[in-house]
PDB file of N, CA and C in Angstrom:
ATOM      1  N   UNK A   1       1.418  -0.406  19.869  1.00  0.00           N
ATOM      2  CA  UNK A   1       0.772   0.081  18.666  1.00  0.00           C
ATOM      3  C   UNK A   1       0.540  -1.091  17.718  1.00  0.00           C
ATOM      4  N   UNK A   2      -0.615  -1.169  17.127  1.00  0.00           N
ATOM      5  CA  UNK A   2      -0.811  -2.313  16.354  1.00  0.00           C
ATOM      6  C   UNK A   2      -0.312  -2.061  14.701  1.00  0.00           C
ATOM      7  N   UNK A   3      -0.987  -3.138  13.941  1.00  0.00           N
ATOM      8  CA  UNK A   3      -0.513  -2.993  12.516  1.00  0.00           C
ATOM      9  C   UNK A   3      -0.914  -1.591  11.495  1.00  0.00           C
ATOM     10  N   UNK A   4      -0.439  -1.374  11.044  1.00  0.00           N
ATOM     11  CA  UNK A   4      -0.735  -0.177  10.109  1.00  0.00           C
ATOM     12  C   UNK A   4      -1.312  -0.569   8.938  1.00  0.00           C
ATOM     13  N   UNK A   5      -1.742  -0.021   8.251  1.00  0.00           N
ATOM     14  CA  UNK A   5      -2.285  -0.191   6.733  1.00  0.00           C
ATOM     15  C   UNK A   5      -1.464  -1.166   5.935  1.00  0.00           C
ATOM     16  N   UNK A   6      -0.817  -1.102   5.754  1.00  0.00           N
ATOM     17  CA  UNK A   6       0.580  -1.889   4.856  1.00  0.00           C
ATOM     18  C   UNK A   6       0.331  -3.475   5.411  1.00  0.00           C
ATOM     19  N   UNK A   7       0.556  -3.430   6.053  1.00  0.00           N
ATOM     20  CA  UNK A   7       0.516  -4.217   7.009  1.00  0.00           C
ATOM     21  C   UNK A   7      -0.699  -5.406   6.722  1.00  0.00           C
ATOM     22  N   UNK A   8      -1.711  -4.610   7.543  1.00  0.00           N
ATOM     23  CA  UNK A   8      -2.872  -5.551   7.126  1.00  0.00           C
ATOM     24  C   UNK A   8      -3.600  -5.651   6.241  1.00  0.00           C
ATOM     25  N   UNK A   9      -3.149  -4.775   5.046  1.00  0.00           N
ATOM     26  CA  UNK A   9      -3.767  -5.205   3.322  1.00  0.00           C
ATOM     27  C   UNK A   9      -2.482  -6.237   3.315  1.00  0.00           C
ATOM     28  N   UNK A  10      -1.605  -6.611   3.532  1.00  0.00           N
ATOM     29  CA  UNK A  10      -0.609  -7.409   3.107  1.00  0.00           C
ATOM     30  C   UNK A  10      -0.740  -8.928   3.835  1.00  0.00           C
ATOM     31  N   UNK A  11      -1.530  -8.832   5.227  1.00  0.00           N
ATOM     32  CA  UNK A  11      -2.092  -9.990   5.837  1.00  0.00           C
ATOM     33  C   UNK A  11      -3.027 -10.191   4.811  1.00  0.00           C
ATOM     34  N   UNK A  12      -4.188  -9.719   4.220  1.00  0.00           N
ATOM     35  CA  UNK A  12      -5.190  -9.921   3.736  1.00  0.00           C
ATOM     36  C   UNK A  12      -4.863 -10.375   2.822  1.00  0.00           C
ATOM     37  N   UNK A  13      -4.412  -9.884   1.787  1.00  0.00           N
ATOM     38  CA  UNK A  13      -3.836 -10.610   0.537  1.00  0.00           C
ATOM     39  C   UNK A  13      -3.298 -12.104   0.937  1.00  0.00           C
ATOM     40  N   UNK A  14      -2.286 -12.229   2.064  1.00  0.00           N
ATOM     41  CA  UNK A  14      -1.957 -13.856   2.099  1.00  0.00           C
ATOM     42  C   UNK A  14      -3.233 -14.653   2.914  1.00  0.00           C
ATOM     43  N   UNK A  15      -3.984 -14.159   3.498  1.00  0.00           N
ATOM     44  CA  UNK A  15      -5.001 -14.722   3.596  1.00  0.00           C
ATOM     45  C   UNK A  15      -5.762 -15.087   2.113  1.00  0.00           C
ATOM     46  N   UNK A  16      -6.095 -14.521   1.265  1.00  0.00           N
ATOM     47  CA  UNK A  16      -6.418 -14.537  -0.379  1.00  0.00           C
ATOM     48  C   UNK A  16      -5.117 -15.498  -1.083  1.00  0.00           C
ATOM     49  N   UNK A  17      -4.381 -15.479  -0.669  1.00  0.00           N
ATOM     50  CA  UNK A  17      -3.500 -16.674  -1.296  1.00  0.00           C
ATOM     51  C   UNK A  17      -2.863 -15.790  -2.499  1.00  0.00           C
ATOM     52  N   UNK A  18      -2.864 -14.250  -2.862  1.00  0.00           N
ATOM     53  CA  UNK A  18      -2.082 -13.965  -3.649  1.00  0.00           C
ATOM     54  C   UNK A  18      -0.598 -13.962  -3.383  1.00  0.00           C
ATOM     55  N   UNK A  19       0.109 -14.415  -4.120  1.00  0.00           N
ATOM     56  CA  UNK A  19       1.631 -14.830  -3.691  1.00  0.00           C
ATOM     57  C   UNK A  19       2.792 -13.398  -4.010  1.00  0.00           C
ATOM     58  N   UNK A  20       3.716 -13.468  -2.901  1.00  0.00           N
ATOM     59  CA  UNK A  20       4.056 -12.266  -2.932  1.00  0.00           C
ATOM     60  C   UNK A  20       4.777 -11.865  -4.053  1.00  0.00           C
ATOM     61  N   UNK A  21       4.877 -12.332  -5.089  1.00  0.00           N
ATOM     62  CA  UNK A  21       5.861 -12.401  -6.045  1.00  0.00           C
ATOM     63  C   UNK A  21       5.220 -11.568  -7.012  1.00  0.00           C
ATOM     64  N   UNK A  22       3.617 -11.482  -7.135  1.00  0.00           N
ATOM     65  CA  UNK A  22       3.234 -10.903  -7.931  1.00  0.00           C
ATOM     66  C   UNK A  22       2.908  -9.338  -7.548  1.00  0.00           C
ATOM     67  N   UNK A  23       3.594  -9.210  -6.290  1.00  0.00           N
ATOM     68  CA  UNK A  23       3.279  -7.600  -5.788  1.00  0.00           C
ATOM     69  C   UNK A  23       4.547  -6.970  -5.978  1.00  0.00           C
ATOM     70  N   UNK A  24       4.478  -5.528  -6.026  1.00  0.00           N
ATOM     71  CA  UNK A  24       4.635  -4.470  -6.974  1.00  0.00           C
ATOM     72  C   UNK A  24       4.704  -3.856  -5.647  1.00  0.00           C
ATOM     73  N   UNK A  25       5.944  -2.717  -4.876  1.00  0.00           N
ATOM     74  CA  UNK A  25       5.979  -1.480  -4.172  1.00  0.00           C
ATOM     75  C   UNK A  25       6.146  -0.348  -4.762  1.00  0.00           C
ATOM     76  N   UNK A  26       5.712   0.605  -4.423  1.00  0.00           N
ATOM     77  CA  UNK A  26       6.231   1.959  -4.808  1.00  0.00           C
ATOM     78  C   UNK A  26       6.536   3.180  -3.633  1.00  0.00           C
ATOM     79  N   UNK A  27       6.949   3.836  -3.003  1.00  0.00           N
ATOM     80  CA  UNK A  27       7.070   5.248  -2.408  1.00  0.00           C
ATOM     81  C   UNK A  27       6.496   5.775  -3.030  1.00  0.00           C
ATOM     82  N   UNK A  28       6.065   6.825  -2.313  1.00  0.00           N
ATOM     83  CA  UNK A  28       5.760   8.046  -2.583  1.00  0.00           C
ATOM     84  C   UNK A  28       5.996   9.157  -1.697  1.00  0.00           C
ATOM     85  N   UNK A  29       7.046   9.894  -1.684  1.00  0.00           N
ATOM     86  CA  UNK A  29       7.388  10.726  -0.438  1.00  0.00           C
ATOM     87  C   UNK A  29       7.930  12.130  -1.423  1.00  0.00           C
ATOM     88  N   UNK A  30       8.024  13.448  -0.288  1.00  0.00           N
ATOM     89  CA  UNK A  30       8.332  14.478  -0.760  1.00  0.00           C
ATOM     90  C   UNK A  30       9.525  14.657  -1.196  1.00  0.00           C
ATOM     91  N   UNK A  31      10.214  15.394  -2.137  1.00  0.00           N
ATOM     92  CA  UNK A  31      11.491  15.286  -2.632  1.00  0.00           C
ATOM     93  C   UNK A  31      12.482  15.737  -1.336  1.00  0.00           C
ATOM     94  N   UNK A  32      11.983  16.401  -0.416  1.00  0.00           N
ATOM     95  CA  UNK A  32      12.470  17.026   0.279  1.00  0.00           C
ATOM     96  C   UNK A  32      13.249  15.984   1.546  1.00  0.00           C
ATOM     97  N   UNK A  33      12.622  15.155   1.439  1.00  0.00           N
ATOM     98  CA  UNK A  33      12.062  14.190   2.934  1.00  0.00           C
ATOM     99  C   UNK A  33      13.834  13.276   2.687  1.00  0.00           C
ATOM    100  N   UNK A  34      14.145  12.299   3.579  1.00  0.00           N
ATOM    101  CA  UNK A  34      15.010  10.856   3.781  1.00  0.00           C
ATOM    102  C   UNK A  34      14.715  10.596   2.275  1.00  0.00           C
ATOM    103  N   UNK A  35      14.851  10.110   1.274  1.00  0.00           N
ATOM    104  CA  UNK A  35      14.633   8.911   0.686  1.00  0.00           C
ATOM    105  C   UNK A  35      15.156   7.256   0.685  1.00  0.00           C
ATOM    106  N   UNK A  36      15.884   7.706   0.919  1.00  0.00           N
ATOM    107  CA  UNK A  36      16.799   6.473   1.301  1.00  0.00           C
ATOM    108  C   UNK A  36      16.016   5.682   2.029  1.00  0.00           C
ATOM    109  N   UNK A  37      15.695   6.527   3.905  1.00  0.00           N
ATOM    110  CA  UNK A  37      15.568   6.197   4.978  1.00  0.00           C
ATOM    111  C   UNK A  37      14.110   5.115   4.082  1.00  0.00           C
ATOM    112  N   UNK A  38      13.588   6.011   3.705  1.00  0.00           N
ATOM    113  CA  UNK A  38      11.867   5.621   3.857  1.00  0.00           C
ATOM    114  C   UNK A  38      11.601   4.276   2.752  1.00  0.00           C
ATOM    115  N   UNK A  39      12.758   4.035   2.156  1.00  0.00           N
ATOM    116  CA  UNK A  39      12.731   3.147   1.210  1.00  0.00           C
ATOM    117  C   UNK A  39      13.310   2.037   2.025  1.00  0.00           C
ATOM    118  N   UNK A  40      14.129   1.815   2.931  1.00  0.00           N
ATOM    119  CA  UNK A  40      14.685   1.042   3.848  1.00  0.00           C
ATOM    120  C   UNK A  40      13.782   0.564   4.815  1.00  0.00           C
ATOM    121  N   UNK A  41      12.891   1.655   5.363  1.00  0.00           N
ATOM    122  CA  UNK A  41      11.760   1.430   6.066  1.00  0.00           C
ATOM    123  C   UNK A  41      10.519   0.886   5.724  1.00  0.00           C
ATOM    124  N   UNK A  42      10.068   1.439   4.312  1.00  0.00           N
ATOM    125  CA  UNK A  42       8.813   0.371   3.658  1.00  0.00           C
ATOM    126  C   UNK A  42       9.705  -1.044   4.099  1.00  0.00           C
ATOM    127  N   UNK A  43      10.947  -1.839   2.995  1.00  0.00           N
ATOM    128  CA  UNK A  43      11.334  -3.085   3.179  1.00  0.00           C
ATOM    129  C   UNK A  43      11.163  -3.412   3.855  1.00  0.00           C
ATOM    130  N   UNK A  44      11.499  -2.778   4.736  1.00  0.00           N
ATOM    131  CA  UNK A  44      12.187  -3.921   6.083  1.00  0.00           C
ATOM    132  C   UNK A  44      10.705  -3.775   7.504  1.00  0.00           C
ATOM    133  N   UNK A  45       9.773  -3.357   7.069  1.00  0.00           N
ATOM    134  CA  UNK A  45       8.444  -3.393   7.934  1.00  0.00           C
ATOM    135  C   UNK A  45       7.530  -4.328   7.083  1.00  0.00           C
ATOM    136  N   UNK A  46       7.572  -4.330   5.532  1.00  0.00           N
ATOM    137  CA  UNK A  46       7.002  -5.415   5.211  1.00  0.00           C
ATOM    138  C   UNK A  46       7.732  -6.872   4.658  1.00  0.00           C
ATOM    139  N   UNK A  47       8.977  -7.039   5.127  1.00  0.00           N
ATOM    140  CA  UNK A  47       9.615  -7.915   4.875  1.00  0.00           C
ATOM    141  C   UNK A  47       9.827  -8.378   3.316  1.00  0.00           C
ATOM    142  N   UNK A  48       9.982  -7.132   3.050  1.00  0.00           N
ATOM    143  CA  UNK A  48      10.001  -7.232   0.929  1.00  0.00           C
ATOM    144  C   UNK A  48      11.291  -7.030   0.411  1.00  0.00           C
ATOM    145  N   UNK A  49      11.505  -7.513  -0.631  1.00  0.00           N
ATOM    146  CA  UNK A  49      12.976  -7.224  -0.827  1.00  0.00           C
ATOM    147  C   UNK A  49      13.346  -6.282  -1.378  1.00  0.00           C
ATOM    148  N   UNK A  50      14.256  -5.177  -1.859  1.00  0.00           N
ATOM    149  CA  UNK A  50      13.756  -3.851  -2.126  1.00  0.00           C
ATOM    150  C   UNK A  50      13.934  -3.972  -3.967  1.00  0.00           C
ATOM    151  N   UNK A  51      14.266  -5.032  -4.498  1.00  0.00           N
ATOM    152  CA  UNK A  51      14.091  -5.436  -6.032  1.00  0.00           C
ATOM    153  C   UNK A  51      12.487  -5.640  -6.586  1.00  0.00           C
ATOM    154  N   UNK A  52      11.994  -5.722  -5.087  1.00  0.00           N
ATOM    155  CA  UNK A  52      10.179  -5.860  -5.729  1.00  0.00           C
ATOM    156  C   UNK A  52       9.649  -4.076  -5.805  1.00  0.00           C
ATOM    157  N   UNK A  53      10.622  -3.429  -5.539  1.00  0.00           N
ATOM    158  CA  UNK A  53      10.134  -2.224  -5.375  1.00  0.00           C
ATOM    159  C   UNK A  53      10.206  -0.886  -6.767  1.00  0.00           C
ATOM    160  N   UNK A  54       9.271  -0.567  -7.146  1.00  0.00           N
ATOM    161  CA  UNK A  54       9.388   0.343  -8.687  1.00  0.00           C
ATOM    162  C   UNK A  54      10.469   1.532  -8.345  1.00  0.00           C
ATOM    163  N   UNK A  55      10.646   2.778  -8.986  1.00  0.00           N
ATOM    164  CA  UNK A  55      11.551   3.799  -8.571  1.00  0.00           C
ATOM    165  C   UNK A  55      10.098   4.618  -7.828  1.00  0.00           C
ATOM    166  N   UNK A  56      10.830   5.063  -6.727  1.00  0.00           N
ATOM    167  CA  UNK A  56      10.246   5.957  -6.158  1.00  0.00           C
ATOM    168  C   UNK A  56       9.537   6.963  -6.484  1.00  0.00           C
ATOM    169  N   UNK A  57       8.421   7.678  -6.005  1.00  0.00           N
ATOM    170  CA  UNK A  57       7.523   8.726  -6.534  1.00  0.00           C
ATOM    171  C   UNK A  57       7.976  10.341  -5.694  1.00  0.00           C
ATOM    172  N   UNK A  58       8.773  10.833  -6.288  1.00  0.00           N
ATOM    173  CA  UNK A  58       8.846  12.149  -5.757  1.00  0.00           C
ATOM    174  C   UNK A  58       7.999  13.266  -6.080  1.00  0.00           C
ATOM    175  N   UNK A  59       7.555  13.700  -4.415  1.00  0.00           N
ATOM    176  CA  UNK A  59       6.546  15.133  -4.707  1.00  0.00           C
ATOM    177  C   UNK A  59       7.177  16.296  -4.753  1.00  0.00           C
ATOM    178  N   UNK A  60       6.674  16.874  -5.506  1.00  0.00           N
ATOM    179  CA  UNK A  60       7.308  18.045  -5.935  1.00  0.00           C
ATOM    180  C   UNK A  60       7.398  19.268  -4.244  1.00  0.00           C
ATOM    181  N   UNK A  61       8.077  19.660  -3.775  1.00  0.00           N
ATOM    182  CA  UNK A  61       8.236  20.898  -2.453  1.00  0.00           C
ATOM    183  C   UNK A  61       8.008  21.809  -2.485  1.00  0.00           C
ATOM    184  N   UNK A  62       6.260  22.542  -2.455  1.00  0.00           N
ATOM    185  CA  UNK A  62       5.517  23.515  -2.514  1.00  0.00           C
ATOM    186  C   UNK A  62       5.506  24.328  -1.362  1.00  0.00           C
ATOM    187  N   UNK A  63       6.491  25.308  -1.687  1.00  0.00           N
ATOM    188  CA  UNK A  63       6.708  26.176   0.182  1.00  0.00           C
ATOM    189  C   UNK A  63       5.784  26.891   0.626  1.00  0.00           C
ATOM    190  N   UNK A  64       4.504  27.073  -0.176  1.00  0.00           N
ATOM    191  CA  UNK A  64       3.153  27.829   0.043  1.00  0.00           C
ATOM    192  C   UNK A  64       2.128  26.802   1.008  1.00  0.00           C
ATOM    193  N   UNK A  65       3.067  25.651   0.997  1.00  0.00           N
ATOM    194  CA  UNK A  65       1.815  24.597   2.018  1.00  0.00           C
ATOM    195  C   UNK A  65       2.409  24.761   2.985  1.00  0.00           C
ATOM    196  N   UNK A  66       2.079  24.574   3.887  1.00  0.00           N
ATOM    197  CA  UNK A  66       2.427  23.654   5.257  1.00  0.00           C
ATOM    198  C   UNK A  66       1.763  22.170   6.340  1.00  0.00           C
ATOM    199  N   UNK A  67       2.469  22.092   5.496  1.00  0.00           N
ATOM    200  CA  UNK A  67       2.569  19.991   5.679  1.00  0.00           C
ATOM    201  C   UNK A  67       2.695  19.955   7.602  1.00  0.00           C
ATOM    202  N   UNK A  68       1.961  18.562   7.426  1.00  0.00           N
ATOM    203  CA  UNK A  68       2.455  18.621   8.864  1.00  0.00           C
ATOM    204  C   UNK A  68       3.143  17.064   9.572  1.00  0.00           C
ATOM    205  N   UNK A  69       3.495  16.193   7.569  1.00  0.00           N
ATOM    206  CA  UNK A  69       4.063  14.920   7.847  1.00  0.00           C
ATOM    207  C   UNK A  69       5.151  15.511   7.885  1.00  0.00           C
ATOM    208  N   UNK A  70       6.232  16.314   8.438  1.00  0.00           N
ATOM    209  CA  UNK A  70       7.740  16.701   8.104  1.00  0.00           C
ATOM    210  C   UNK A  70       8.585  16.033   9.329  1.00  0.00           C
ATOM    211  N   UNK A  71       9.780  15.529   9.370  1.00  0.00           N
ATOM    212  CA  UNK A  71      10.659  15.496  10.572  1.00  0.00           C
ATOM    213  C   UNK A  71      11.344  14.071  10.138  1.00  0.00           C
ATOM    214  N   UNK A  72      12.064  13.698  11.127  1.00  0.00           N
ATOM    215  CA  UNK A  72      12.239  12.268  10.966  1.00  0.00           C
ATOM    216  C   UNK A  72      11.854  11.545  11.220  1.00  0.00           C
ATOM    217  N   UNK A  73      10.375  11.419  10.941  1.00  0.00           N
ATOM    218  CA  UNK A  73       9.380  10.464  11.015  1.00  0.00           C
ATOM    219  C   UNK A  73       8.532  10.075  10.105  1.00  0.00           C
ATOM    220  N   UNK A  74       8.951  11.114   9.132  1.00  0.00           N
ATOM    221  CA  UNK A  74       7.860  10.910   7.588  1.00  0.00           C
ATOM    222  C   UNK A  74       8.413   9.825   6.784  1.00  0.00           C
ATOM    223  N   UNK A  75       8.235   9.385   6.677  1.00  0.00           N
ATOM    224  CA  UNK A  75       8.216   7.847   5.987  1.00  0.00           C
ATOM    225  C   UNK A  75       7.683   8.032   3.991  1.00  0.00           C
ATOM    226  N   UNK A  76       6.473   8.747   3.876  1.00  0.00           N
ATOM    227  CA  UNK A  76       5.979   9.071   3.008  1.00  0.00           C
ATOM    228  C   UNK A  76       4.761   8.164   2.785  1.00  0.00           C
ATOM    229  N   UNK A  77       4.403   7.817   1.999  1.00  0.00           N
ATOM    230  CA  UNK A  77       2.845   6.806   1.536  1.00  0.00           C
ATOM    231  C   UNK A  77       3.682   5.666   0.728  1.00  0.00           C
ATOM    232  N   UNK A  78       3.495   3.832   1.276  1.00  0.00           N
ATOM    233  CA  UNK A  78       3.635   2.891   0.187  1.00  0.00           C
ATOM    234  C   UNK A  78       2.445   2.820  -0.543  1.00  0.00           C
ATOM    235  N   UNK A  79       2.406   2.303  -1.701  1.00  0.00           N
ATOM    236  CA  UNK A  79       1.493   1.678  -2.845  1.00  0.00           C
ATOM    237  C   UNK A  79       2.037   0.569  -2.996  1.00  0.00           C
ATOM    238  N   UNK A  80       1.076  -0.231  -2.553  1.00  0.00           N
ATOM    239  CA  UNK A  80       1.356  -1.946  -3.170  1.00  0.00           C
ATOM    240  C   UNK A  80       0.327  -2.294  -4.385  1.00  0.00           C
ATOM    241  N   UNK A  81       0.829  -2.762  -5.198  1.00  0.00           N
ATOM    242  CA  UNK A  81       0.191  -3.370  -6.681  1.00  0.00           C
ATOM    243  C   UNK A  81       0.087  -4.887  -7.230  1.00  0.00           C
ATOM    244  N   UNK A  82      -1.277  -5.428  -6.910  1.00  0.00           N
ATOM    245  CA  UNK A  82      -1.168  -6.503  -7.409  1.00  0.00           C
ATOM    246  C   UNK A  82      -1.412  -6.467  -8.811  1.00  0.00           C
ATOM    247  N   UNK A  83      -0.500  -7.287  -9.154  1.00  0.00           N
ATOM    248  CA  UNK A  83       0.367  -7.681 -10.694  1.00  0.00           C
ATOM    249  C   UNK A  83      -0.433  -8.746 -11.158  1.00  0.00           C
ATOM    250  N   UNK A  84      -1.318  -8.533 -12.285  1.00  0.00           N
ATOM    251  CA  UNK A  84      -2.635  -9.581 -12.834  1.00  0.00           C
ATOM    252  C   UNK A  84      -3.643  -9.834 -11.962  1.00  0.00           C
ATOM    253  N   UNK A  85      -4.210  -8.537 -11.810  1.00  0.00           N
ATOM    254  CA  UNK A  85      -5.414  -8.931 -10.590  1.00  0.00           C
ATOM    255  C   UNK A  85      -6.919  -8.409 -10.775  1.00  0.00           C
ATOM    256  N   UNK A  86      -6.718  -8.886 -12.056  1.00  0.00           N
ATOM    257  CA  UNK A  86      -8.234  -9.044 -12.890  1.00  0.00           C
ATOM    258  C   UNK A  86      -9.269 -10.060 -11.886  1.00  0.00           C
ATOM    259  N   UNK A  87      -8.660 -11.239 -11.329  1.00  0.00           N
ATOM    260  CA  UNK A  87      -9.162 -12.090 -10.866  1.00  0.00           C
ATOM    261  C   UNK A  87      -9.447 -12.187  -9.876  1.00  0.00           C
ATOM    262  N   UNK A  88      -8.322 -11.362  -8.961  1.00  0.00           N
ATOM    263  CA  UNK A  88      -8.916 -10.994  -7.539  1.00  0.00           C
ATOM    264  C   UNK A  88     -10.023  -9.823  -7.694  1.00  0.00           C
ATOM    265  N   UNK A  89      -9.642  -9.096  -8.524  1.00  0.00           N
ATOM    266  CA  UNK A  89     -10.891  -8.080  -8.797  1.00  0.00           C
ATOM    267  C   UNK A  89     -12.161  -8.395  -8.671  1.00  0.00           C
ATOM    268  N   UNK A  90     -12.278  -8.981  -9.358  1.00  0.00           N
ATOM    269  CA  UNK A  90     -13.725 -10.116  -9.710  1.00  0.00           C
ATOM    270  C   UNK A  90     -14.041 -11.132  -8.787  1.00  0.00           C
ATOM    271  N   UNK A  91     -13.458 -11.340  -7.864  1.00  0.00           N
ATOM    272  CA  UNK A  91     -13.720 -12.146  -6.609  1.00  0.00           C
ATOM    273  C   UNK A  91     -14.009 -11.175  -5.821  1.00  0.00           C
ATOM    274  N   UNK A  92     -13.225  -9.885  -5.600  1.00  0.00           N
ATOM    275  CA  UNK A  92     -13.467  -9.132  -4.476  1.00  0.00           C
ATOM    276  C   UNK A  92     -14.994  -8.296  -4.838  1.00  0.00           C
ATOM    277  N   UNK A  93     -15.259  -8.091  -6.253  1.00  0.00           N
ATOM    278  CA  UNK A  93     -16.197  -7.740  -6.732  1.00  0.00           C
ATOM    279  C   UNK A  93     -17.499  -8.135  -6.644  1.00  0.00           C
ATOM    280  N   UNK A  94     -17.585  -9.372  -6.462  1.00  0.00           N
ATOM    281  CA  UNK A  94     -18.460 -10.874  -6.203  1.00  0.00           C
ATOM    282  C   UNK A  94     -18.908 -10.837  -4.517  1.00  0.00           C
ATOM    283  N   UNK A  95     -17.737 -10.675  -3.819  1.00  0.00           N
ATOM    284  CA  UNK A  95     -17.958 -10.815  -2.492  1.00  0.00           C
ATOM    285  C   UNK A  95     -18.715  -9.308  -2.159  1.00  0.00           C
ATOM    286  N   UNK A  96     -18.606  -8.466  -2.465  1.00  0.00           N
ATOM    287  CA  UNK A  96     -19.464  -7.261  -1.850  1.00  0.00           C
ATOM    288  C   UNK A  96     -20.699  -7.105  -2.662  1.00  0.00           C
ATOM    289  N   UNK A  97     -20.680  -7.758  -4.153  1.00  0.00           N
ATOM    290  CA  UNK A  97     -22.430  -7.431  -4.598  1.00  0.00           C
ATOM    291  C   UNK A  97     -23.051  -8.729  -3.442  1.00  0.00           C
ATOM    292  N   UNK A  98     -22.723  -9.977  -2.752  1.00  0.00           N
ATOM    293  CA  UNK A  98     -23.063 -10.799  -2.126  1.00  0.00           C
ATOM    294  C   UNK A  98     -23.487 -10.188  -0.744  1.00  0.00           C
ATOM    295  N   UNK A  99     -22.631  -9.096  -0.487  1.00  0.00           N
ATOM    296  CA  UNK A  99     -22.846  -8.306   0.970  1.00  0.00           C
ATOM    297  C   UNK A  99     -23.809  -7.426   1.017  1.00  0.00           C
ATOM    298  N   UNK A 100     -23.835  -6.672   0.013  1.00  0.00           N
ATOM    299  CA  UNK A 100     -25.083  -5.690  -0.184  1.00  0.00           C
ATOM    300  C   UNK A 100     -26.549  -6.131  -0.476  1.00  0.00           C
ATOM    301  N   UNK A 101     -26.124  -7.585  -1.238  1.00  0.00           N
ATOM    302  CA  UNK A 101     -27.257  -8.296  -1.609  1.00  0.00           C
ATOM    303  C   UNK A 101     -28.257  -8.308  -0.364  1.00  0.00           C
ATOM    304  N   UNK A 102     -27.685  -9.127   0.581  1.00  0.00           N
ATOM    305  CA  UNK A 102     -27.529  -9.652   1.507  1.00  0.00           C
ATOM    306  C   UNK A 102     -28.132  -8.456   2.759  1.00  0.00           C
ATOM    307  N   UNK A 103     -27.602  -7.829   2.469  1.00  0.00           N
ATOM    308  CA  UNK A 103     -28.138  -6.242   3.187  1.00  0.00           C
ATOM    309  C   UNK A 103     -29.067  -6.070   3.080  1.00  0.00           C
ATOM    310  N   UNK A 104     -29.892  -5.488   1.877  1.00  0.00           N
ATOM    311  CA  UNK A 104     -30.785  -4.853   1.059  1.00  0.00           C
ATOM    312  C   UNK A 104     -31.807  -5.785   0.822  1.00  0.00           C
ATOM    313  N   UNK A 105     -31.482  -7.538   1.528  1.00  0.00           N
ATOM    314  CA  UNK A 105     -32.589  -8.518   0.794  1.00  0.00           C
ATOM    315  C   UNK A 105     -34.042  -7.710   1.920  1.00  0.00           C
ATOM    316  N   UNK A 106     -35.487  -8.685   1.589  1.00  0.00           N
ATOM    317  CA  UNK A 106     -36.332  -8.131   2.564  1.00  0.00           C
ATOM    318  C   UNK A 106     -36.651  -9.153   3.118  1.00  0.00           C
ATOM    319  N   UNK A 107     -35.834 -10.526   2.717  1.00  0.00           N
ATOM    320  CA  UNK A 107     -36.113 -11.626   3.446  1.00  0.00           C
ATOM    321  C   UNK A 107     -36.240 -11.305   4.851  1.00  0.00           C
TER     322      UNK A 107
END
């Protein structure tokens, strides 16, 4: 099985040279779920230390749904946050009006 999401936005970024210091984790998993587990598991799959990580996002346990992330395998959703990224913004912003440009020319 190859890389997951996490994963390769987190290659991409060190390809971009943003340094990991300025990233930001969060969870987000059901109140119901591991927490522990899944907070152990973001770390230690993206090699982060778990002090870069905010407090966890608990979802509230709506027994009228039926979910079908449940078991011991739900992990929940990370959010990674780059921290002052006005600048990558505006680079990444730059690079796709350049792509569409580029698209759309009739050269």
């Amino acid at each position: 099985m190859g890389p997951g999401p996490a994963e390769v936005y987190l290659a991409w970024l060190d390809l971009l040279r943003v340094e990991r210091e300025r990233l930001r984790f969060n969870v987000m998993i059901h109140e119901n779920a591991d927490i522990e587990g899944a907070e152990r598991y973001w770390a230690d799959l993206i090699g982060a230390d778990t002090s870069a990580f905010n407090k966890t996002t608990l979802k509230k346990h709506n027994p009228k749904t039926v979910r079908k992330n449940t078991g011991d395998a739900y992990r929940g959703c990370l959010v990674i946050k780059v921290l002052k990224g006005a600048e990558l913004y505006r680079r990444i912003e730059g690079w796709w009006c350049g792509i569409v440009g580029a698209a759309t020319s009739t050269d």
